[in-house]
PDB file of N, CA and C in Angstrom:
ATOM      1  N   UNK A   1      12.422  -0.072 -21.386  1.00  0.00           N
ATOM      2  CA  UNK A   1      12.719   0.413 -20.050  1.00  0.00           C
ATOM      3  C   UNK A   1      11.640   1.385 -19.572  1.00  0.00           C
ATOM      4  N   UNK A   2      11.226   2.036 -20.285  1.00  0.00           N
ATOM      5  CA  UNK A   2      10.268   3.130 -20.051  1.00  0.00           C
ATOM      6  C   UNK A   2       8.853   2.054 -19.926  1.00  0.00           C
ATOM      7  N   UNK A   3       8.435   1.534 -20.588  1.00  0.00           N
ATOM      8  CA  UNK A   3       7.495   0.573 -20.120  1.00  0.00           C
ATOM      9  C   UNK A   3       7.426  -0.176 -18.689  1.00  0.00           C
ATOM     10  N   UNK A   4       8.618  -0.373 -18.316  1.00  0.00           N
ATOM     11  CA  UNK A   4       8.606  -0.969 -17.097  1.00  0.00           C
ATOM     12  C   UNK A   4       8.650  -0.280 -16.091  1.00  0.00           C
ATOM     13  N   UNK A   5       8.885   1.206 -16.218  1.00  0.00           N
ATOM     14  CA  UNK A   5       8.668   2.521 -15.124  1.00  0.00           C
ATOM     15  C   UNK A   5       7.059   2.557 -15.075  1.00  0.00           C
ATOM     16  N   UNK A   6       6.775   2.663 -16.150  1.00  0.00           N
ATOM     17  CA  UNK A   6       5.325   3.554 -16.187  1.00  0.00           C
ATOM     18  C   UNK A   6       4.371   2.256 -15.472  1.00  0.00           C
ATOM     19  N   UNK A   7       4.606   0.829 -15.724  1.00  0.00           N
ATOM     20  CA  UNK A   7       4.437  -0.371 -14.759  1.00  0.00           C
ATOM     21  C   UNK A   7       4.452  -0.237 -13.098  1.00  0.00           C
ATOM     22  N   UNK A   8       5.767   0.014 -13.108  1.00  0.00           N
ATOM     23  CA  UNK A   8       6.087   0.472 -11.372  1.00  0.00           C
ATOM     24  C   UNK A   8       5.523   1.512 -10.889  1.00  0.00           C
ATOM     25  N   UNK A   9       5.588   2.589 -11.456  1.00  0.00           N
ATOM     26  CA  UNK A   9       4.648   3.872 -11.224  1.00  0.00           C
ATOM     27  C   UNK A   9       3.527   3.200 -10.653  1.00  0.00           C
ATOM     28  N   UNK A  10       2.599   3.123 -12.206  1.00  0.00           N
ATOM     29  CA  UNK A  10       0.785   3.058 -11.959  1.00  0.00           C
ATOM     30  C   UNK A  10       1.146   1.939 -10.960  1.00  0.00           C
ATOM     31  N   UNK A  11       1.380   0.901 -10.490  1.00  0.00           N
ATOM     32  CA  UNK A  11       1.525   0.449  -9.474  1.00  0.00           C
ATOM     33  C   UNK A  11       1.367   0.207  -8.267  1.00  0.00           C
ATOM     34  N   UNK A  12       2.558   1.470  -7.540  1.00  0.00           N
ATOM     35  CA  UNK A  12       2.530   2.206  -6.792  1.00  0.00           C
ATOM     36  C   UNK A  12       1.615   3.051  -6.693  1.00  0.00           C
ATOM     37  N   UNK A  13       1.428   3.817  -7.682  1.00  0.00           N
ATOM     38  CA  UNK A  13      -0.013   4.469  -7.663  1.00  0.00           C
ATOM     39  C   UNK A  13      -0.965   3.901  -6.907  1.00  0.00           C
ATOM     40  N   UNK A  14      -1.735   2.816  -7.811  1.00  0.00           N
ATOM     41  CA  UNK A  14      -2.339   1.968  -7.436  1.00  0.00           C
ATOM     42  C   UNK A  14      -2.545   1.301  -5.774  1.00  0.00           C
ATOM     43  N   UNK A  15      -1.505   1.236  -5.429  1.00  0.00           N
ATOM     44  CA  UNK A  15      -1.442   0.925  -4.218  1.00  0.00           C
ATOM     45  C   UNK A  15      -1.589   1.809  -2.857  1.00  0.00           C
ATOM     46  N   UNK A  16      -1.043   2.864  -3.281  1.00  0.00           N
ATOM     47  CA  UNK A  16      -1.025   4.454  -2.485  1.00  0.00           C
ATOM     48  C   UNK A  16      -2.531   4.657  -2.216  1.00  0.00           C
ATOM     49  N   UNK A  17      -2.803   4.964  -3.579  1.00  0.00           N
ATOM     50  CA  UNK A  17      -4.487   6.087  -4.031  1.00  0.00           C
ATOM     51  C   UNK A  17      -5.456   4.331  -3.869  1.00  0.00           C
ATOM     52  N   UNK A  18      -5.079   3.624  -3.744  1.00  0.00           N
ATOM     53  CA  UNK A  18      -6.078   2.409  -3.627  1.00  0.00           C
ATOM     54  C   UNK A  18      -6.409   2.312  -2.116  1.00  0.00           C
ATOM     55  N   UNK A  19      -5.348   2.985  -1.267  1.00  0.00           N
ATOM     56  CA  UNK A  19      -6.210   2.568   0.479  1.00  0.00           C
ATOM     57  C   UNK A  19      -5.518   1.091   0.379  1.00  0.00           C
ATOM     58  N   UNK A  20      -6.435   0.641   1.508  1.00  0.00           N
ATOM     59  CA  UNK A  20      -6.619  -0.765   1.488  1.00  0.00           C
ATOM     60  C   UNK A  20      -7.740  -1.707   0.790  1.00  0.00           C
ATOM     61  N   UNK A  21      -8.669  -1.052   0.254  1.00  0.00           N
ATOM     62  CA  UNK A  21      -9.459  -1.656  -0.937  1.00  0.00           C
ATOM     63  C   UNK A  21      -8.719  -2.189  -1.933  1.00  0.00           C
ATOM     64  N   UNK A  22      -7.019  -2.074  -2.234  1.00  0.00           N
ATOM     65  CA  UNK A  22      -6.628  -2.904  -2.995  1.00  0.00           C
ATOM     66  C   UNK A  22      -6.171  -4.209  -2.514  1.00  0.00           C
ATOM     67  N   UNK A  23      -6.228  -4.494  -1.272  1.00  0.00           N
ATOM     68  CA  UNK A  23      -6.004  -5.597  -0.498  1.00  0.00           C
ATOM     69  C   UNK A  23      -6.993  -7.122  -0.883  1.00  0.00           C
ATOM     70  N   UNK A  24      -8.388  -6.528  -1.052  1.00  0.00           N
ATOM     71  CA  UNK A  24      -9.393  -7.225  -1.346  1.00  0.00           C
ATOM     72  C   UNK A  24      -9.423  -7.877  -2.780  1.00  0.00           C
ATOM     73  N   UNK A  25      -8.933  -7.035  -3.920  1.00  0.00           N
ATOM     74  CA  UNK A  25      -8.615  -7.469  -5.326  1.00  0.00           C
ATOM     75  C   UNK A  25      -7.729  -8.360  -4.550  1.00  0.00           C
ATOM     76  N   UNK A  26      -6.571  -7.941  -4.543  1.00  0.00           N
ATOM     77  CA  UNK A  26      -5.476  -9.006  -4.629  1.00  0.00           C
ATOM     78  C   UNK A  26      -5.798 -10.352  -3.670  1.00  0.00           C
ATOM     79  N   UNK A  27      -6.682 -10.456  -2.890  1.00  0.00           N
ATOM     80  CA  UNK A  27      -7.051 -11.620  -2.203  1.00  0.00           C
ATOM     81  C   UNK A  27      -6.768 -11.479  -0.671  1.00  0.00           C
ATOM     82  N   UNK A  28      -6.364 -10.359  -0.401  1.00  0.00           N
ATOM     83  CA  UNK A  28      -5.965 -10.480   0.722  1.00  0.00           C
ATOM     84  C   UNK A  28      -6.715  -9.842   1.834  1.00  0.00           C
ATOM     85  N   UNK A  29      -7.444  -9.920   2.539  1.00  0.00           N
ATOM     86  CA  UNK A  29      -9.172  -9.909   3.294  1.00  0.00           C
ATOM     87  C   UNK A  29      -8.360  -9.137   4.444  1.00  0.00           C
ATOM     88  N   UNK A  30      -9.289  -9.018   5.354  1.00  0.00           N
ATOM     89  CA  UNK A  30      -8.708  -7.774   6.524  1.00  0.00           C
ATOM     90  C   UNK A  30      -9.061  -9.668   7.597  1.00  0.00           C
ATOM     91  N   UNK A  31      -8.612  -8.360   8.982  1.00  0.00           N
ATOM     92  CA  UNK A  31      -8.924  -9.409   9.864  1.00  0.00           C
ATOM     93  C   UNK A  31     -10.214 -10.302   9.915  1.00  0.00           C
ATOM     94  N   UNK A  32     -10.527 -11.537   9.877  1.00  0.00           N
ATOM     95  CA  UNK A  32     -11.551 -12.456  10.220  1.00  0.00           C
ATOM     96  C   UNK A  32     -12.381 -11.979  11.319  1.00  0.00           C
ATOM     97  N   UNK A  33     -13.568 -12.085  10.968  1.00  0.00           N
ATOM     98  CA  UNK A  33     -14.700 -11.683  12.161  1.00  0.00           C
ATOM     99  C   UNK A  33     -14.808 -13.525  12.944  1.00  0.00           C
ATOM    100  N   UNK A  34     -14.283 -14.493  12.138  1.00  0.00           N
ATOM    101  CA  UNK A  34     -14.327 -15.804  12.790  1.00  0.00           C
ATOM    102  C   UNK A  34     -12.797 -16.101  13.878  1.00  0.00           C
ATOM    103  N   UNK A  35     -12.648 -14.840  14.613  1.00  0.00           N
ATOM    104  CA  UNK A  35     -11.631 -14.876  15.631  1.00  0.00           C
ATOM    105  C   UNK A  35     -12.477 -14.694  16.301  1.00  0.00           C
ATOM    106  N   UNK A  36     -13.700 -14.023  16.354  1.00  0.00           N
ATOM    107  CA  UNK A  36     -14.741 -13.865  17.523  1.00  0.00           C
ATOM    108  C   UNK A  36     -15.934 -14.259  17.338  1.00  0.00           C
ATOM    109  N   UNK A  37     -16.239 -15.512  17.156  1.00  0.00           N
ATOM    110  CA  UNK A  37     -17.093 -16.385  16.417  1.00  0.00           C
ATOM    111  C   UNK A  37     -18.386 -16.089  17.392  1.00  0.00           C
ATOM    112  N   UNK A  38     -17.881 -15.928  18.563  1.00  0.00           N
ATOM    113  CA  UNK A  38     -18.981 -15.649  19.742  1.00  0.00           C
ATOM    114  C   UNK A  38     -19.813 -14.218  19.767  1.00  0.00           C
ATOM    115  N   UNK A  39     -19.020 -12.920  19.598  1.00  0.00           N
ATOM    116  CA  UNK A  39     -19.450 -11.903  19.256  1.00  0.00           C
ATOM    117  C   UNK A  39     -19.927 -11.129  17.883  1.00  0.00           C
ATOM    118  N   UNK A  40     -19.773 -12.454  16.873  1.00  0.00           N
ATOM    119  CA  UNK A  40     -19.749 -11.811  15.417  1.00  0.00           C
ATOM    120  C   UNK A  40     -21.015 -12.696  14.628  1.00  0.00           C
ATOM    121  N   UNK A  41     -21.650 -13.692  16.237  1.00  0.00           N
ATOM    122  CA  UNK A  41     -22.669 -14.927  15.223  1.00  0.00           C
ATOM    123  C   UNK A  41     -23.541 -13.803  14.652  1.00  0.00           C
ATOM    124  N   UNK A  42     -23.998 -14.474  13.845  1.00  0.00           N
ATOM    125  CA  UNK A  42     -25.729 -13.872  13.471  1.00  0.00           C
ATOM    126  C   UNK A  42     -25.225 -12.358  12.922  1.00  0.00           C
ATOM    127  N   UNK A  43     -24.165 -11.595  12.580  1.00  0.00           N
ATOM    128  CA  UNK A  43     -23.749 -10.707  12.111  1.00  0.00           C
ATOM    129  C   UNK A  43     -23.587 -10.893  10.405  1.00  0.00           C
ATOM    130  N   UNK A  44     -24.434 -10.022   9.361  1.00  0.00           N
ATOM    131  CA  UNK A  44     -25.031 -10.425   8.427  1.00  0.00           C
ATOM    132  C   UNK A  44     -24.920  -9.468   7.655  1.00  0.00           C
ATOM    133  N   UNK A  45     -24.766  -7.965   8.065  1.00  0.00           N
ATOM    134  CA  UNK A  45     -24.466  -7.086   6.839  1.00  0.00           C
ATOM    135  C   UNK A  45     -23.685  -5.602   7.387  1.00  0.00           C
ATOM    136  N   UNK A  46     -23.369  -4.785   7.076  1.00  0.00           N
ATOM    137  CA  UNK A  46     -22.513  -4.024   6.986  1.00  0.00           C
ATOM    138  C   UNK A  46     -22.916  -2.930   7.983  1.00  0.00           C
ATOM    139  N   UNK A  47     -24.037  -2.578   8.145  1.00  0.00           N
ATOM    140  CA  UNK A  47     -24.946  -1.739   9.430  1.00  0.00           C
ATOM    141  C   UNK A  47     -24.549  -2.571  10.546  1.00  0.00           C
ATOM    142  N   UNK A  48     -24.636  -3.358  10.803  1.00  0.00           N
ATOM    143  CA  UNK A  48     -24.203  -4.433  11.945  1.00  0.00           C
ATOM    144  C   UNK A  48     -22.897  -4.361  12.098  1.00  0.00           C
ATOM    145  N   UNK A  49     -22.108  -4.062  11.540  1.00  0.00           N
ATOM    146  CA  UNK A  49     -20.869  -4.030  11.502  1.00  0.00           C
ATOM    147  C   UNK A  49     -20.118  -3.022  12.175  1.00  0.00           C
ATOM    148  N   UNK A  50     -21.045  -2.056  11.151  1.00  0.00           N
ATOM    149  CA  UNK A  50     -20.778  -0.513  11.735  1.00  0.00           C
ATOM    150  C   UNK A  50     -20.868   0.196  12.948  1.00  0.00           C
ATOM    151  N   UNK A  51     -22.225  -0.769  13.387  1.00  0.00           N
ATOM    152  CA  UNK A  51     -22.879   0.031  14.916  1.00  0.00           C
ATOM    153  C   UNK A  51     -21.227  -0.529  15.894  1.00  0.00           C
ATOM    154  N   UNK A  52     -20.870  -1.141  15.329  1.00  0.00           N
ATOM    155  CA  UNK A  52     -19.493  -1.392  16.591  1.00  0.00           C
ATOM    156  C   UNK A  52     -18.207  -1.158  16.445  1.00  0.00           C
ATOM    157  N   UNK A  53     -18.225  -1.084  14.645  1.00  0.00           N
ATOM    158  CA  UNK A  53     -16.533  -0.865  14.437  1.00  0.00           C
ATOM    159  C   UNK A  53     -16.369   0.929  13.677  1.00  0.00           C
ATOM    160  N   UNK A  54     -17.535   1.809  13.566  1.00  0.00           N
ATOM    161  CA  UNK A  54     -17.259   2.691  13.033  1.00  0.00           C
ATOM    162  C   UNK A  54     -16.776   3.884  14.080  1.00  0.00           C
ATOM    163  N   UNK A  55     -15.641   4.332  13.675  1.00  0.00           N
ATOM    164  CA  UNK A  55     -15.528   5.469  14.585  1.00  0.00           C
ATOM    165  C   UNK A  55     -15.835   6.809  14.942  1.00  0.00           C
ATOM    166  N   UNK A  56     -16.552   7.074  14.865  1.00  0.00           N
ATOM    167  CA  UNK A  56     -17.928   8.194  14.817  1.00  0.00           C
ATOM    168  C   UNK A  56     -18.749   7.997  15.869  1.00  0.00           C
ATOM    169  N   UNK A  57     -18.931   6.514  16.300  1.00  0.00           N
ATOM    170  CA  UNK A  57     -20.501   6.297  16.692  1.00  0.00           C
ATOM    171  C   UNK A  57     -20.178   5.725  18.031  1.00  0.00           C
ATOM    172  N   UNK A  58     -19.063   5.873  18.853  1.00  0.00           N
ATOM    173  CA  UNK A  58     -18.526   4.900  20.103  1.00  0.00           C
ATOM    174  C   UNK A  58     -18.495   3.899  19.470  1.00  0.00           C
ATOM    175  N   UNK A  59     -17.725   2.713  19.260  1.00  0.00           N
ATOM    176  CA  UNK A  59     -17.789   1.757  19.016  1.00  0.00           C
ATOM    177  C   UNK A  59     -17.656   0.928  20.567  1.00  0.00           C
ATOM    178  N   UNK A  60     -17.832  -0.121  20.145  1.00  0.00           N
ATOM    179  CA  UNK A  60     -17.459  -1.120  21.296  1.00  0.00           C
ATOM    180  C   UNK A  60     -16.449  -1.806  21.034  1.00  0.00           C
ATOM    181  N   UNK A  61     -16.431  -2.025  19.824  1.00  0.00           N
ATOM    182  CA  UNK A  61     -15.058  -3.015  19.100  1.00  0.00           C
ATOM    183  C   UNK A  61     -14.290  -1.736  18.293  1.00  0.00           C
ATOM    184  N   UNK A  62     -13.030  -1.994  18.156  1.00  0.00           N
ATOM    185  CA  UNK A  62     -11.935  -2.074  17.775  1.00  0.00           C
ATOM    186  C   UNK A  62     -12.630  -0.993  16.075  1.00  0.00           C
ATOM    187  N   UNK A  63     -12.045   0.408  16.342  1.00  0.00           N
ATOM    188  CA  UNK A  63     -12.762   1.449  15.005  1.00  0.00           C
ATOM    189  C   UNK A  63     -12.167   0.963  14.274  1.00  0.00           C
ATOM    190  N   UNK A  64     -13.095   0.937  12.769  1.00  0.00           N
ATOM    191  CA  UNK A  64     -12.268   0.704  11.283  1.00  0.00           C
ATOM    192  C   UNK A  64     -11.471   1.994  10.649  1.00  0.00           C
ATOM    193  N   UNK A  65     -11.083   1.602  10.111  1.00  0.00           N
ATOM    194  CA  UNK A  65     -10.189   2.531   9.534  1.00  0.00           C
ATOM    195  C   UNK A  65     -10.807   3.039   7.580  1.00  0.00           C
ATOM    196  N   UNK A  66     -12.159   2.179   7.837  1.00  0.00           N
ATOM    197  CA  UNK A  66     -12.575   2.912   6.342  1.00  0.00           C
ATOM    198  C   UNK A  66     -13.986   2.714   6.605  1.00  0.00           C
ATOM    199  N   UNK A  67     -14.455   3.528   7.115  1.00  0.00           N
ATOM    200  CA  UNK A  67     -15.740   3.272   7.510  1.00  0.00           C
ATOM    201  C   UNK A  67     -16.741   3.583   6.279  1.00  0.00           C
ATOM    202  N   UNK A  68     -16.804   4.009   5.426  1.00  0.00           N
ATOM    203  CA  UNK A  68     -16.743   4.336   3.887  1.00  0.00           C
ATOM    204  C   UNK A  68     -17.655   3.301   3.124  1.00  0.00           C
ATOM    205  N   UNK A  69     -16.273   2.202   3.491  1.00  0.00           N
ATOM    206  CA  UNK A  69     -16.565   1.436   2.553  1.00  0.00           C
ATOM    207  C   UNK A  69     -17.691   0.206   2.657  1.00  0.00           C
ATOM    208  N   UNK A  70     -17.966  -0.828   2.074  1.00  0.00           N
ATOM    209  CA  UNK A  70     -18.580  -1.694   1.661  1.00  0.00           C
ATOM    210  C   UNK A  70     -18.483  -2.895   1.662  1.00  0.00           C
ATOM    211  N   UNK A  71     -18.985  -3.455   2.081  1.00  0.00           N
ATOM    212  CA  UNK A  71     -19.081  -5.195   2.057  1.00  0.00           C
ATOM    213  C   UNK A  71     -18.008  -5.657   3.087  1.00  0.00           C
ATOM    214  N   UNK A  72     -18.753  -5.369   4.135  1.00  0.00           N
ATOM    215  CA  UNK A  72     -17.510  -5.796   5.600  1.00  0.00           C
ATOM    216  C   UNK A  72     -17.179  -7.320   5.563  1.00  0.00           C
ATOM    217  N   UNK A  73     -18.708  -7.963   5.687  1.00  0.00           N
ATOM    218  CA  UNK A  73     -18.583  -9.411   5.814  1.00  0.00           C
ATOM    219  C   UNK A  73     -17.847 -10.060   4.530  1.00  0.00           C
ATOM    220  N   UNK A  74     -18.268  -9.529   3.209  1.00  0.00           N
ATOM    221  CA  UNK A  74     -17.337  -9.927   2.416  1.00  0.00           C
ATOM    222  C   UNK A  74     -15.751  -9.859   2.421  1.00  0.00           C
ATOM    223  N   UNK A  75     -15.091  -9.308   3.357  1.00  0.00           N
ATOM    224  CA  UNK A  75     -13.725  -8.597   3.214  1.00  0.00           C
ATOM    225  C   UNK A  75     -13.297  -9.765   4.678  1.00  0.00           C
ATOM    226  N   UNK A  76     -14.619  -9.650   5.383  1.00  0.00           N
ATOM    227  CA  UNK A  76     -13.722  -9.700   7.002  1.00  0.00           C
ATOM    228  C   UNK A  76     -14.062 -11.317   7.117  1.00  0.00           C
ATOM    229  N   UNK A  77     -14.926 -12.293   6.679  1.00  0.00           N
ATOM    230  CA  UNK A  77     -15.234 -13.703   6.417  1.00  0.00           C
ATOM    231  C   UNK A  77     -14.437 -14.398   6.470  1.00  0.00           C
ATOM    232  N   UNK A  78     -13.501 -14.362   5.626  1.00  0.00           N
ATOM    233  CA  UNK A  78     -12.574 -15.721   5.443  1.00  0.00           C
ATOM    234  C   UNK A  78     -12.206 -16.898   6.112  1.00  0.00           C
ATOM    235  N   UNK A  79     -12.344 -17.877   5.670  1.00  0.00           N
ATOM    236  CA  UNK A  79     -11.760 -18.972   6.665  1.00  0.00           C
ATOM    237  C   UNK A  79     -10.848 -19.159   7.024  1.00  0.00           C
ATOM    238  N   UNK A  80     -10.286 -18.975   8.226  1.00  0.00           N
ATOM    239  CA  UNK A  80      -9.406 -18.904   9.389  1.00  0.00           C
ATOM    240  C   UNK A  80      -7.917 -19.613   8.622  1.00  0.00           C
ATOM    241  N   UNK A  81      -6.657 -19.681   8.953  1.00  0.00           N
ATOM    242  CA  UNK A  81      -5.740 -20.306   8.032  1.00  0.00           C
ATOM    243  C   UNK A  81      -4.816 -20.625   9.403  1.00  0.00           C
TER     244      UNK A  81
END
């Protein structure tokens, strides 16, 4: 029983103190930049990303909420479902 607390705990933990960077382990990607296939062509790395979604800098698009982090196109890519 105590094994299966300390399970649920780190867990939760995990999930709390993880942000949304634990979203990405588990497979689950943020919004698609291929909803705006028109405004996002030729968009290629994470500076590019930033000049529009960081909130610090005026954005034009829609501020992120982890401006921090790393590998936008990797997170925000996915093929459409």
């Amino acid at each position: 029983m105590k094994t299966v607390m300390r399970i649920i705990v780190c867990g939760i933990a995990f999930v709390v103190l993880g942000g949304c960077a634990y979203r990405h382990y588990l497979g689950v990607h943020g919004p698609s930049v291929l909803n705006s296939p028109d405004i996002h062509e030729g968009v290629a790395d994470d500076a590019e990303c930033l000049s529009c979604h960081h909130p610090d800098m005026n954005p034009t698009g829609p501020p992120t909420s982890h401006p921090q982090f790393t590998g936008c196109i990797k997170c925000h890519s996915d093929a459409l479902k």
